[in-house]
C-alpha atoms as a PDB file:
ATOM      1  CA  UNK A   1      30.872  -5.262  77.671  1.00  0.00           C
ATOM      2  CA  UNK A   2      31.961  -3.133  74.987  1.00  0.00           C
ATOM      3  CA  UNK A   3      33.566  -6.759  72.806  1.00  0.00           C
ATOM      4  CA  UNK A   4      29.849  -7.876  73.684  1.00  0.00           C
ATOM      5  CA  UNK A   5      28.283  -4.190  72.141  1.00  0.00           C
ATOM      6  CA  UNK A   6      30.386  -5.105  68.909  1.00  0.00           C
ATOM      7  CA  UNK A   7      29.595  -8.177  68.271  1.00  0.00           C
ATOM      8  CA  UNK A   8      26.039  -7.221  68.245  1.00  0.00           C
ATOM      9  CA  UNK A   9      26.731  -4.549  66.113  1.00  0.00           C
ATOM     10  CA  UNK A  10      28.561  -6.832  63.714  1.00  0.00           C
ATOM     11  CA  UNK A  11      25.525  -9.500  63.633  1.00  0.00           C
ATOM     12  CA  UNK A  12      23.278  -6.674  62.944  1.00  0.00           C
ATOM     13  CA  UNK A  13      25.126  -5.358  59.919  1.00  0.00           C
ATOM     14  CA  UNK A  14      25.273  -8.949  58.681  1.00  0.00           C
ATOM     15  CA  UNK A  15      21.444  -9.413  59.094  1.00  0.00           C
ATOM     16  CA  UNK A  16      21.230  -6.125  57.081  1.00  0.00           C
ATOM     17  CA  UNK A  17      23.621  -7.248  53.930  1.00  0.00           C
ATOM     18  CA  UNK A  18      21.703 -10.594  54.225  1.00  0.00           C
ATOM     19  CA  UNK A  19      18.280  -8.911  53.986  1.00  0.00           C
ATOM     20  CA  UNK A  20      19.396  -6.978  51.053  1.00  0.00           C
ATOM     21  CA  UNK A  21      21.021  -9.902  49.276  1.00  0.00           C
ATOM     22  CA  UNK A  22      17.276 -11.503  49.506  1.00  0.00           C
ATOM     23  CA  UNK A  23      15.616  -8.577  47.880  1.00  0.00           C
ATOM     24  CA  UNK A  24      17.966  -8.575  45.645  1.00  0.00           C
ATOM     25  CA  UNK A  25      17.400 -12.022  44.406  1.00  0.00           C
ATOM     26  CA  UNK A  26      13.210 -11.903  44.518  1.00  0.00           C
ATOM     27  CA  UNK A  27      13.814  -8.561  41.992  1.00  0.00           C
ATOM     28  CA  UNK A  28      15.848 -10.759  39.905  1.00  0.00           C
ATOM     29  CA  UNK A  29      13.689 -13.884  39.751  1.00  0.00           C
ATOM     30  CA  UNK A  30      10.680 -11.259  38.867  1.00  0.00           C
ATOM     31  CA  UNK A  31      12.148 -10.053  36.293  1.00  0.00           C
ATOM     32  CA  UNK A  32      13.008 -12.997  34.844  1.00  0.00           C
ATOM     33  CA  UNK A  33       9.179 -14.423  35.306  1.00  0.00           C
ATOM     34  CA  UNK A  34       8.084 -11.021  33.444  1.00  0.00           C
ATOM     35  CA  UNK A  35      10.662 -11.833  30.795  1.00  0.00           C
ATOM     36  CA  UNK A  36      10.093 -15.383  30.596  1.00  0.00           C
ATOM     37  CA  UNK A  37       5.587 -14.717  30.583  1.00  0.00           C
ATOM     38  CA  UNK A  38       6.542 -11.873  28.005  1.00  0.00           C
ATOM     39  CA  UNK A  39       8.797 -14.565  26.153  1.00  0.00           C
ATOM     40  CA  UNK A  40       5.802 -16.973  25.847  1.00  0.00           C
ATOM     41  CA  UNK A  41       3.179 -14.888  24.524  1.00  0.00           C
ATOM     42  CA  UNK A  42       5.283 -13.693  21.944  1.00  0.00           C
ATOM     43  CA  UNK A  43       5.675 -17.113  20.889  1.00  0.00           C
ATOM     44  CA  UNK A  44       2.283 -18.395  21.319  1.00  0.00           C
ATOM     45  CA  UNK A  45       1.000 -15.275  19.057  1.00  0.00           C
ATOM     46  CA  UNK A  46       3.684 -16.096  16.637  1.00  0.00           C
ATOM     47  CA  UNK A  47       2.254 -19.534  16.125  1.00  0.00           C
ATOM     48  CA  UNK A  48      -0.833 -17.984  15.284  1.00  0.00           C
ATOM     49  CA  UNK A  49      -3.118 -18.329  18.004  1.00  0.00           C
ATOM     50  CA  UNK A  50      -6.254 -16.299  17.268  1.00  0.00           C
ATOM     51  CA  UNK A  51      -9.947 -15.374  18.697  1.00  0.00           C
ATOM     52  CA  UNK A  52     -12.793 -13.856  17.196  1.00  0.00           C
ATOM     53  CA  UNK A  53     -13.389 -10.860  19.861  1.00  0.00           C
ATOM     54  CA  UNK A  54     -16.848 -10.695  21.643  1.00  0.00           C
ATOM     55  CA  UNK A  55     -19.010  -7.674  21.771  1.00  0.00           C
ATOM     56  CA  UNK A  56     -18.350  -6.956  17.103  1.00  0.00           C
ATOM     57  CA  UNK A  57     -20.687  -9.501  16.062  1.00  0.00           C
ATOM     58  CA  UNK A  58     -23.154  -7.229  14.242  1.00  0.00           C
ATOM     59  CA  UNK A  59     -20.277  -5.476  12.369  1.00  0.00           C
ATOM     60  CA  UNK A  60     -17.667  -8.028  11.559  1.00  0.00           C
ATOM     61  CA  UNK A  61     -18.540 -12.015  12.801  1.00  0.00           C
ATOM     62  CA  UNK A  62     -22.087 -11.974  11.744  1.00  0.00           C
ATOM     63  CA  UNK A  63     -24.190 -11.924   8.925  1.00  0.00           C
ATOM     64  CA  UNK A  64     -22.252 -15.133   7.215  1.00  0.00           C
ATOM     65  CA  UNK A  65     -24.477 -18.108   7.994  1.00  0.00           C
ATOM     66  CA  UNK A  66     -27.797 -19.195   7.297  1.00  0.00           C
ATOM     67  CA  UNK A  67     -27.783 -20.125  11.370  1.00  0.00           C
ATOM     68  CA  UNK A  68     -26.590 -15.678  11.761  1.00  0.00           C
ATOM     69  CA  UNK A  69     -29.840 -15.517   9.900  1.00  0.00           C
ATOM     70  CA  UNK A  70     -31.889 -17.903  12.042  1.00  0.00           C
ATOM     71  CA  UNK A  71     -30.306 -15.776  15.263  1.00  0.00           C
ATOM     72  CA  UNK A  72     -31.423 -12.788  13.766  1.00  0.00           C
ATOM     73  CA  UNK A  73     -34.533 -14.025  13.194  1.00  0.00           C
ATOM     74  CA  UNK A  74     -35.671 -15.784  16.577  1.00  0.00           C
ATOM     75  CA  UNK A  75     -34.583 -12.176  18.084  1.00  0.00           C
ATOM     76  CA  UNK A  76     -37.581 -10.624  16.441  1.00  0.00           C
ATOM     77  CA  UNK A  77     -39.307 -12.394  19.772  1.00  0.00           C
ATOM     78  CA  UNK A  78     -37.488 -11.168  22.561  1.00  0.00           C
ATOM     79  CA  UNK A  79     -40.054  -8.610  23.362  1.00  0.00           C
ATOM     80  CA  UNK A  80     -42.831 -11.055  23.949  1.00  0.00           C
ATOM     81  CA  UNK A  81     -40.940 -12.007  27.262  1.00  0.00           C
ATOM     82  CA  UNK A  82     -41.671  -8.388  28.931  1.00  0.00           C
ATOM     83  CA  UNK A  83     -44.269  -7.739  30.894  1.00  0.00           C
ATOM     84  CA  UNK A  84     -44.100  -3.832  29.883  1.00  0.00           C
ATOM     85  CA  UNK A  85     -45.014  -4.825  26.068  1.00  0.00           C
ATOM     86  CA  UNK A  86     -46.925  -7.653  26.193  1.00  0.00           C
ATOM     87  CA  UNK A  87     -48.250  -7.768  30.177  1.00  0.00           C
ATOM     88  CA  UNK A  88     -49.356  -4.358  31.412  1.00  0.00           C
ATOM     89  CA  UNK A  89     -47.576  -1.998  29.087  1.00  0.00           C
ATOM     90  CA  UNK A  90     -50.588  -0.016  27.248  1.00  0.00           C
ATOM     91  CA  UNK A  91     -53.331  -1.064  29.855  1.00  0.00           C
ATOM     92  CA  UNK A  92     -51.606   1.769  31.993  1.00  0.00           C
ATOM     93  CA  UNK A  93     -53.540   4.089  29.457  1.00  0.00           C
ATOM     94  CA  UNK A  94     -56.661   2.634  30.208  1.00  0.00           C
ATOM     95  CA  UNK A  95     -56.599   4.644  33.682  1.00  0.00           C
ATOM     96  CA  UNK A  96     -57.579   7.750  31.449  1.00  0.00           C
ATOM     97  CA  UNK A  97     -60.920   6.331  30.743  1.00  0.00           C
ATOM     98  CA  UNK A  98     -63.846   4.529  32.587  1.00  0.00           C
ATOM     99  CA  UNK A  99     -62.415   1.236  31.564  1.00  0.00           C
ATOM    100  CA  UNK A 100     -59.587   0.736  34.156  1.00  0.00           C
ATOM    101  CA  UNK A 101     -59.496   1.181  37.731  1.00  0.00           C
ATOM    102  CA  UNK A 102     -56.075   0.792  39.639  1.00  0.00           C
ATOM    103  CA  UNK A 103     -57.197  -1.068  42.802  1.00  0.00           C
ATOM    104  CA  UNK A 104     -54.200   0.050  45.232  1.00  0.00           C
ATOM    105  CA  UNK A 105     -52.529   3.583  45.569  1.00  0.00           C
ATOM    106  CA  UNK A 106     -50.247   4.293  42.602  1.00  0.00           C
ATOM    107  CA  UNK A 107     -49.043   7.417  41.857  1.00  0.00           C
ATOM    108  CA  UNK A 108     -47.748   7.216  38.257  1.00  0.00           C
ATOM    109  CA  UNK A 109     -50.810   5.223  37.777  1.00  0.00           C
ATOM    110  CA  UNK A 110     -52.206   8.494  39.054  1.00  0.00           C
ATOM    111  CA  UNK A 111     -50.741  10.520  37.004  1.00  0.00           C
ATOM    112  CA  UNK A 112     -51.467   8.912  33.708  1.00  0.00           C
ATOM    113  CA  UNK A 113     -55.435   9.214  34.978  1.00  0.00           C
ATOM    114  CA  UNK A 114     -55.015  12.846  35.029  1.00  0.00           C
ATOM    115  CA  UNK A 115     -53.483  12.989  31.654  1.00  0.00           C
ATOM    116  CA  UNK A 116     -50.497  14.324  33.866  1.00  0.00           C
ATOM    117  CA  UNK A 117     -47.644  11.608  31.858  1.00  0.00           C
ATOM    118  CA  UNK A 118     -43.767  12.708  32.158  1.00  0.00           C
ATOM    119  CA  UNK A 119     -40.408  11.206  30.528  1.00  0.00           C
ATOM    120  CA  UNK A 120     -39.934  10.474  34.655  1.00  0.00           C
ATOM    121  CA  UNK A 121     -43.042   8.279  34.855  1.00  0.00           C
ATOM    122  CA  UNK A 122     -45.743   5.943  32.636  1.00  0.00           C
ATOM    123  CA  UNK A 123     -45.116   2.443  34.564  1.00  0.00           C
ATOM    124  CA  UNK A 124     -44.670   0.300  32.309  1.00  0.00           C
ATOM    125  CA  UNK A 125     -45.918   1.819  29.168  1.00  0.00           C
ATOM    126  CA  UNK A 126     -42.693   3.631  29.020  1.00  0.00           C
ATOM    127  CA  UNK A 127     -41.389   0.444  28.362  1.00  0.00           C
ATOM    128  CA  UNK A 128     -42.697   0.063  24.655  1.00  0.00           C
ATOM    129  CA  UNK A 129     -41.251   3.085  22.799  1.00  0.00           C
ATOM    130  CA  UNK A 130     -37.495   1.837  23.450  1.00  0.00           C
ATOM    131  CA  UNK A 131     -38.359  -1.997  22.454  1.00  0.00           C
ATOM    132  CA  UNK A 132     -40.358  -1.368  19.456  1.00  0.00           C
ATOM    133  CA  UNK A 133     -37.377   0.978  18.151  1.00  0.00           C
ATOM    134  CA  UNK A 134     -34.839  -2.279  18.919  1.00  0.00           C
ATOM    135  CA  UNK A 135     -37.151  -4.449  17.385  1.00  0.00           C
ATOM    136  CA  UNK A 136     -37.238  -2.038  14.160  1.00  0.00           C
ATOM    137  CA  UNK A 137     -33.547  -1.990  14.381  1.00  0.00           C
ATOM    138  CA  UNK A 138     -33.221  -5.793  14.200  1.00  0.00           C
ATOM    139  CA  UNK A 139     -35.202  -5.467  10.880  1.00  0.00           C
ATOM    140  CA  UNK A 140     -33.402  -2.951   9.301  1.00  0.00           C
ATOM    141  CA  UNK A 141     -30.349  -4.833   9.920  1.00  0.00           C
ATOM    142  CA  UNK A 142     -31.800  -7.649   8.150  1.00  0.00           C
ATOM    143  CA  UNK A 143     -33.231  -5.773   5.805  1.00  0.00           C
ATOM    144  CA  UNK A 144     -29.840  -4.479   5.160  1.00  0.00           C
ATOM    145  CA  UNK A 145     -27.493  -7.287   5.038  1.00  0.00           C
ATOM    146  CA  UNK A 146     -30.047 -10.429   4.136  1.00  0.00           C
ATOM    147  CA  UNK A 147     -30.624  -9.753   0.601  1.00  0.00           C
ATOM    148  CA  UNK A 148     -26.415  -9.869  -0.460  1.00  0.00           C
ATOM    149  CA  UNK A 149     -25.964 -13.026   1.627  1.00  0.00           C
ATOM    150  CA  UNK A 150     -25.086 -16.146  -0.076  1.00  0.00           C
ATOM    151  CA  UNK A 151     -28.059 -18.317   1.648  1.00  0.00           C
ATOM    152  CA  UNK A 152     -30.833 -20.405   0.430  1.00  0.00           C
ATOM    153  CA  UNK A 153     -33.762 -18.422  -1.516  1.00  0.00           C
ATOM    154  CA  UNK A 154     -36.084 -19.598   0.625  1.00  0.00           C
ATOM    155  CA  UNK A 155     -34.658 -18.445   3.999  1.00  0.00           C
ATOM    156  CA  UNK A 156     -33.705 -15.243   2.535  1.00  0.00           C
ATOM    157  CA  UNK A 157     -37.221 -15.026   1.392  1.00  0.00           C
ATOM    158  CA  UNK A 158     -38.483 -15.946   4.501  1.00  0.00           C
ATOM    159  CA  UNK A 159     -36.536 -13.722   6.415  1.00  0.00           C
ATOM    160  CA  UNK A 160     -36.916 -10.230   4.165  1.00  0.00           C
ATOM    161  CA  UNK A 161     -40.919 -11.307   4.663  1.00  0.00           C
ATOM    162  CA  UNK A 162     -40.166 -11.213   8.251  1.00  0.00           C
ATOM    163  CA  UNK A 163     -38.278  -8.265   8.956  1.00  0.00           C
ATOM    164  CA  UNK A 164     -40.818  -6.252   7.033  1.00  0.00           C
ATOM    165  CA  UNK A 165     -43.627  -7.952   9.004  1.00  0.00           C
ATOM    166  CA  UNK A 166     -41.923  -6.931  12.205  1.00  0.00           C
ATOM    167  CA  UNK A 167     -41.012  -3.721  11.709  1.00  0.00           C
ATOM    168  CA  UNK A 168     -44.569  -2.588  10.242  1.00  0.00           C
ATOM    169  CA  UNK A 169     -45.707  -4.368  13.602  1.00  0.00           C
ATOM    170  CA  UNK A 170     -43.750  -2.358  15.591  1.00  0.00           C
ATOM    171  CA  UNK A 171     -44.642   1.579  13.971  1.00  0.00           C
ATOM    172  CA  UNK A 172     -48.375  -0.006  14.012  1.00  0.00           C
ATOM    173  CA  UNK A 173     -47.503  -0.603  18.097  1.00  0.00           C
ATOM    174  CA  UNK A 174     -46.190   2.827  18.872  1.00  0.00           C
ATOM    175  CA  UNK A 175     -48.219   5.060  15.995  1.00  0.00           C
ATOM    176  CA  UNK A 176     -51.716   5.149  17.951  1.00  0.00           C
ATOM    177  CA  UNK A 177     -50.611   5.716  20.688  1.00  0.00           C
ATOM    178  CA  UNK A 178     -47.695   8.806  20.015  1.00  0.00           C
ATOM    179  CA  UNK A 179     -48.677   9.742  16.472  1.00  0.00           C
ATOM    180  CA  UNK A 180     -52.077  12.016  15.386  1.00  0.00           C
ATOM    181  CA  UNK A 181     -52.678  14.040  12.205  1.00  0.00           C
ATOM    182  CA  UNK A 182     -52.707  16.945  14.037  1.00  0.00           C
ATOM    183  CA  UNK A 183     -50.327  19.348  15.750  1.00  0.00           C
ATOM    184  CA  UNK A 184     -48.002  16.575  16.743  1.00  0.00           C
ATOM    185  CA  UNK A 185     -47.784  14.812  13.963  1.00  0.00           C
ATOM    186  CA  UNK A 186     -46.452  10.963  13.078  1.00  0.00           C
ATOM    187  CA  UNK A 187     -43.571   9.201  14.911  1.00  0.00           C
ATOM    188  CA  UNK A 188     -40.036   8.908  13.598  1.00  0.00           C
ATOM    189  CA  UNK A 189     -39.508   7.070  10.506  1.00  0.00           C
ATOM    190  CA  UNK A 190     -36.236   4.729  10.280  1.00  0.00           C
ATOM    191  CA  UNK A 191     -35.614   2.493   7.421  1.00  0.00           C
ATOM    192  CA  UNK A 192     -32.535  -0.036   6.762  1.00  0.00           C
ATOM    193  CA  UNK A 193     -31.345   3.160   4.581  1.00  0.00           C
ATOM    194  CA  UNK A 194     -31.424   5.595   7.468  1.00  0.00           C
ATOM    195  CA  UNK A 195     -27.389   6.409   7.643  1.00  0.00           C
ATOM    196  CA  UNK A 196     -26.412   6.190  11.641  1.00  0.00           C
ATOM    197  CA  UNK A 197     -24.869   9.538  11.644  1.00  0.00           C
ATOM    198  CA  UNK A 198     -29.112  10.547  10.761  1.00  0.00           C
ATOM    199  CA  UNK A 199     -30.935   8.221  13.219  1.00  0.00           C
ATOM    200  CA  UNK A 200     -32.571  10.917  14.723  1.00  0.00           C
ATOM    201  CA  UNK A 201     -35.093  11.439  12.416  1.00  0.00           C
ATOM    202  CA  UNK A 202     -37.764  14.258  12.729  1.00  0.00           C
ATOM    203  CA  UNK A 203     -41.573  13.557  13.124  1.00  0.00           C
ATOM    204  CA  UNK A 204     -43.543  13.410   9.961  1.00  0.00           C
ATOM    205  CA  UNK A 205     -46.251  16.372   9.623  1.00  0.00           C
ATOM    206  CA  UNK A 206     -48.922  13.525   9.901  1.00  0.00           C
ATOM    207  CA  UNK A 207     -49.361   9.794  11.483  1.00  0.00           C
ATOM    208  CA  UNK A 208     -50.757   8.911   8.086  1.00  0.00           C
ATOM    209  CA  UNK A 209     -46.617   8.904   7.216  1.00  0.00           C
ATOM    210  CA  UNK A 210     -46.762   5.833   9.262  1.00  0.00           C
ATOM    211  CA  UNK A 211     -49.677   4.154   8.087  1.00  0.00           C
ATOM    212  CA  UNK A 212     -48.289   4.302   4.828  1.00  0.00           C
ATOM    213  CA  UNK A 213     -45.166   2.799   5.693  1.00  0.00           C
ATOM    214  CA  UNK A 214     -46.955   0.030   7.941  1.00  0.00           C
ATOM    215  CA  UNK A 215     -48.950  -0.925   4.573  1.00  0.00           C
ATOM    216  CA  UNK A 216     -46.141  -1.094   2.367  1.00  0.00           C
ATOM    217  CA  UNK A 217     -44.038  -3.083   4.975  1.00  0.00           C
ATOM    218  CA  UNK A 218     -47.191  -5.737   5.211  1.00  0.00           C
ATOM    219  CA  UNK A 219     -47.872  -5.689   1.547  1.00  0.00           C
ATOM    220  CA  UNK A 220     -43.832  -7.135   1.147  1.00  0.00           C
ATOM    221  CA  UNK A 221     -44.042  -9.466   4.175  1.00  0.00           C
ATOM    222  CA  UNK A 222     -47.332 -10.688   2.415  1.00  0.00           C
ATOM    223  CA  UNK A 223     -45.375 -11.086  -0.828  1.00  0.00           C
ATOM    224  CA  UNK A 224     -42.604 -13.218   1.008  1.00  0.00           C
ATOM    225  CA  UNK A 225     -44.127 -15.144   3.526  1.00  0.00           C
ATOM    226  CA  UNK A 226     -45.749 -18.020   3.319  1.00  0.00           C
ATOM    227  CA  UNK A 227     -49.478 -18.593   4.092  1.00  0.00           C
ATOM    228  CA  UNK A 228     -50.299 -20.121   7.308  1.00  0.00           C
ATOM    229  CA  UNK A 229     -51.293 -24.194   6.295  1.00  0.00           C
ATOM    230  CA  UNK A 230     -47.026 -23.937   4.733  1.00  0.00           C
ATOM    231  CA  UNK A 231     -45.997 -23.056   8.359  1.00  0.00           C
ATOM    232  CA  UNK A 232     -44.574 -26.388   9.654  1.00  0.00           C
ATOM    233  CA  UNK A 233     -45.405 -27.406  13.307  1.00  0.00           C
ATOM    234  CA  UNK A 234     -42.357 -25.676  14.586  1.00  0.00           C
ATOM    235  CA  UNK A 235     -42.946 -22.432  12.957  1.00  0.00           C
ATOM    236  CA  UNK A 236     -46.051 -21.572  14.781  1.00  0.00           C
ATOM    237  CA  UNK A 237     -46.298 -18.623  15.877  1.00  0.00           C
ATOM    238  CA  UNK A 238     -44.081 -16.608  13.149  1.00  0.00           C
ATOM    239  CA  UNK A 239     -45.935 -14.149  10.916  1.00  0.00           C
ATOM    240  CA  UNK A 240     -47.260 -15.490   7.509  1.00  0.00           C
ATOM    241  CA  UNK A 241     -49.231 -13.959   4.526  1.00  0.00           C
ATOM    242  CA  UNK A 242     -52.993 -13.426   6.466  1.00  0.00           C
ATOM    243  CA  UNK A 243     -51.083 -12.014   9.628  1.00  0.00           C
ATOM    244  CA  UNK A 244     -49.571  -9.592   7.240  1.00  0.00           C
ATOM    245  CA  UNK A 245     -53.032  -8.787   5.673  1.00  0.00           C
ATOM    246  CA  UNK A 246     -54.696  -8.621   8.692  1.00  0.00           C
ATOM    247  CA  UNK A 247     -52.391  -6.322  10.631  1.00  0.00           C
ATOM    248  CA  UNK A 248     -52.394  -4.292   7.097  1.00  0.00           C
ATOM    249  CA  UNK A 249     -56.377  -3.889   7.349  1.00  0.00           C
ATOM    250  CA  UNK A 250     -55.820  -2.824  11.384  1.00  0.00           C
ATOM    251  CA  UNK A 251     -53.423  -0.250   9.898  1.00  0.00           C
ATOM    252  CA  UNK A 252     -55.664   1.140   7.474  1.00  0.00           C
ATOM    253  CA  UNK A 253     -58.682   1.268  10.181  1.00  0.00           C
ATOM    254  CA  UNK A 254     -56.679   3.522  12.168  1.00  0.00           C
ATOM    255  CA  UNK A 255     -55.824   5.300   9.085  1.00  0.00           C
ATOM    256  CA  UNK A 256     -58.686   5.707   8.793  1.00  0.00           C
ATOM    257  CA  UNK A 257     -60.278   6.941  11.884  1.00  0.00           C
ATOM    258  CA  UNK A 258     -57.790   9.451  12.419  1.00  0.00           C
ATOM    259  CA  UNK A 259     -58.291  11.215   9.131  1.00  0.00           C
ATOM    260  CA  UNK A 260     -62.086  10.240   9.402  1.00  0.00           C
ATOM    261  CA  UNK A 261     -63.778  14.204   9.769  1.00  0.00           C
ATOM    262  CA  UNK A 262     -61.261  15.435   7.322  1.00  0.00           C
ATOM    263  CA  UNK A 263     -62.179  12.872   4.668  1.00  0.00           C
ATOM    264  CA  UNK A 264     -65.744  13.248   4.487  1.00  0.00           C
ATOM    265  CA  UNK A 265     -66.456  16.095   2.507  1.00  0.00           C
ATOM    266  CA  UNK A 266     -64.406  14.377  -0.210  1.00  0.00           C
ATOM    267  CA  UNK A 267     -64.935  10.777  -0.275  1.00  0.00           C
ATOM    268  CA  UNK A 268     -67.715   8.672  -2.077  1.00  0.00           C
ATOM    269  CA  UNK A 269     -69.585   5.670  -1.183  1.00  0.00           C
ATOM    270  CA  UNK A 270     -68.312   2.324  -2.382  1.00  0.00           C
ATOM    271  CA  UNK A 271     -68.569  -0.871  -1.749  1.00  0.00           C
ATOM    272  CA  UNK A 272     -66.103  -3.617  -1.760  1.00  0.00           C
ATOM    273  CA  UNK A 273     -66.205  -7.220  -1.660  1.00  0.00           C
ATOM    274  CA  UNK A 274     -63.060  -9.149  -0.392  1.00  0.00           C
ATOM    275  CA  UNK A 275     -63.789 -12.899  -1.012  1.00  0.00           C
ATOM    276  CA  UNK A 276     -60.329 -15.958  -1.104  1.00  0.00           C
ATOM    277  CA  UNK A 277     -59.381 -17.900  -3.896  1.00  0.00           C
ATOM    278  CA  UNK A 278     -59.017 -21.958  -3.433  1.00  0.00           C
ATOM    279  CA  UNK A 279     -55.093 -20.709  -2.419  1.00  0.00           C
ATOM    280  CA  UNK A 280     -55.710 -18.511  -0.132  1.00  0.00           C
ATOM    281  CA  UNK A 281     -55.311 -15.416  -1.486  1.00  0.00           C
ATOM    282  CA  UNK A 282     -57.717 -12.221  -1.227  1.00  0.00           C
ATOM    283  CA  UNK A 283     -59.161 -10.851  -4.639  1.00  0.00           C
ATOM    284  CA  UNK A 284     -61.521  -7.354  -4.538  1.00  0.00           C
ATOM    285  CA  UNK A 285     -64.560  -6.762  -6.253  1.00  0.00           C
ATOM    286  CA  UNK A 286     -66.760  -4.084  -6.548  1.00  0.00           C
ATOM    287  CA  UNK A 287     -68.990  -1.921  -9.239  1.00  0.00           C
ATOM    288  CA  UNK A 288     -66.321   0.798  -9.836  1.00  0.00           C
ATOM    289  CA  UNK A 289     -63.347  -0.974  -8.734  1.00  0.00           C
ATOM    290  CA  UNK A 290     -60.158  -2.765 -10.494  1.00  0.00           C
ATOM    291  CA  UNK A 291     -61.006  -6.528  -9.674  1.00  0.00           C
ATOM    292  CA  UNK A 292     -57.435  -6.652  -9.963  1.00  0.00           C
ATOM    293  CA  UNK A 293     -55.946  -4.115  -7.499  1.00  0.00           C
ATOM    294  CA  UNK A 294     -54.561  -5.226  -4.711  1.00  0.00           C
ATOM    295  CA  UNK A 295     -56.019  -5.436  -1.134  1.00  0.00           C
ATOM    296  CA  UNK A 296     -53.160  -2.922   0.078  1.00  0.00           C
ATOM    297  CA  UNK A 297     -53.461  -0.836  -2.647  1.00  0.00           C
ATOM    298  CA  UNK A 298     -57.186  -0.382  -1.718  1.00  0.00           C
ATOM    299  CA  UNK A 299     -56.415   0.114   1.816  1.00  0.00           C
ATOM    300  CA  UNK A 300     -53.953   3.101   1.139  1.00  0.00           C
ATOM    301  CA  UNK A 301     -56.603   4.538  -1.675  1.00  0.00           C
ATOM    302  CA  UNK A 302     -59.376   4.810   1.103  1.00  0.00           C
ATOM    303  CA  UNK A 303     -56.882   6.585   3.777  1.00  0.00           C
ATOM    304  CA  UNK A 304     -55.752   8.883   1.191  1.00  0.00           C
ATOM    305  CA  UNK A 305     -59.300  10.084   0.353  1.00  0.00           C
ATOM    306  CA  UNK A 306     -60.361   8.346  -2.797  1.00  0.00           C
ATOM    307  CA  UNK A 307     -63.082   5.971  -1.630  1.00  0.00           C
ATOM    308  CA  UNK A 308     -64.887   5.425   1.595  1.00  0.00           C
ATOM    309  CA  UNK A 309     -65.318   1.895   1.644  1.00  0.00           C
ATOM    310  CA  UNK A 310     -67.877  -0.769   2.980  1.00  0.00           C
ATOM    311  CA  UNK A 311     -66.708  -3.964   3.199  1.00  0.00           C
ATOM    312  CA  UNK A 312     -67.900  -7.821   2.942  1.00  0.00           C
ATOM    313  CA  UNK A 313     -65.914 -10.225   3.769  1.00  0.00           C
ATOM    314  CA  UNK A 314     -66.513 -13.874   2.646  1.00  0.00           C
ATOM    315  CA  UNK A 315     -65.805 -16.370   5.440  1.00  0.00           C
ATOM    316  CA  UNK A 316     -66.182 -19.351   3.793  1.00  0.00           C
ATOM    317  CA  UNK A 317     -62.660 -20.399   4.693  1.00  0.00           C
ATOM    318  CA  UNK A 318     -60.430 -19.183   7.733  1.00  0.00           C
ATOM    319  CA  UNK A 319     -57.610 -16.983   6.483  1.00  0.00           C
END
């Protein structure tokens, strides 16, 4: 019995030293995978694999190619897919007047009824003062890099006519609705020379800030773009020189009506003709009027109090 106890005793101390040995070896072979994985990457680096890293695109891949400038460009679009700018989005407003009726309980739609609108709620109206400040974004940054690329003139045409179209769309979006020329005042302005560190601008004493911008913005995306019979089939659907004048004339109407009382006492009557040349192009006319002033340049003298205007236009030919 007791030869049998040490023998046992003996087999156990060899399964322990065998067990030990093992472990041994699997910390050696891992060390020598780490070393030999280490090994490897040093050398494939040294060869001079290379990646452009993801996420840096705005600040170091992009802005090289005329096809950066084509991506830049279709993103001006991106917020016609939601159904908070271009779906519902405003309507929601509509529930303060007689106009709208939410059929179903709702009680942000509720809320907005009662003129009763919180950072917390406003459905999908909410939605539009974060996109429109991307989509001005996107044009300052083409605004900011287009004109030193080494592109074609006419794409780098195009696409300064384009970011000023789209970002005097998007102030014209938001400034109804947020901006007054009263105690609150116009929305933030931010231009492609706005430094990041000052992004968060202050609002202008008056909405009429805004309209100003929004005017000159059309009045260089009508000097850049082309009219709508040079659009080719595929462009369709991308602003061009009457969009520019158009949304420039909606500009000047709000302008217009939310300075209205105070500009009465000042302003004299006039009447303007706007009639289009063979080209396309708007001329002016009237008694007491430069024939050869532009049509934004009489849009921004009637908001600022010089004339209260009448117009004609001459349909003869669709813009």
């Amino acid at each position: 019995m007791e030869v049998f106890i040490q023998l046992l005793a003996l087999l156990l101390l060899v399964l322990i030293l065998v067990s030990n040995l093992k472990q041994s070896i699997m910390k050696f072979l891992n060390i020598k995978q780490i070393m030999a994985c280490t090994l490897v990457g040093v050398m494939l680096n040294g060869c001079g694999l290379e990646y452009e890293p993801y996420g840096v695109q705005g600040s170091v891949n992009f802005w090289k190619t005329e096809a950066d400038v084509n991506k830049a460009l279709d993103a001006f679009h991106a917020f016609t897919y939601e159904e908070g700018l271009t779906g519902r989005g405003m309507m929601w407003f509509e529930n303060c007047s007689d106009n709208l009726v939410t059929g179903r309980p709702n009680a942000e739609a509720a809320q907005i009824k009662n003129f009763q609108m919180s950072a917390s709620n406003g459905r999908d109206a909410k939605d539009n003062w974060p996109a429109m400040y991307q989509l001005i974004a996107k044009a300052n940054d083409v605004l900011r890099n287009v004109p030193n690329m080494d592109i074609s003139a006419n794409l780098k045409s195009v696409a300064v006519g384009q970011a000023h179209f789209y970002r005097g769309f998007a102030y014209l979006w938001l400034a109804p609705y947020y901006g007054d020329n009263g105690p609150n005042g116009g929305i933030p302005i931010v231009t492609e020379n706005t430094p990041t560190t000052d992004l968060d601008q202050p609002r202008p004493a008056s909405v009429l800030a805004n309209y100003d911008m929004i005017l000159e913005d059309m009045d260089k995306a009508a000097e850049s773009l082309p009219l709508f019979s040079q659009l080719s089939e595929d462009d369709y659907g991308r602003p061009h020189r009457a969009a520019a004048w158009a949304f420039a004339a909606r500009a000047a109407l709000y302008a217009v009506s939310s300075h209205f009382w105070a500009m009465q006492p000042k302003v004299r009557s006039f009447m303007v003709c706007l009639s289009k040349t063979e080209d396309g192009d708007i001329t002016t006319h009237g008694a007491f009027f430069n024939p050869h002033l532009s049509c934004i340049r009489l849009l921004k003298l009637v908001i600022h109090e010089e004339m209260q205007p009448f117009f004609i236009l001459d349909n003869t030919s669709p813009l």
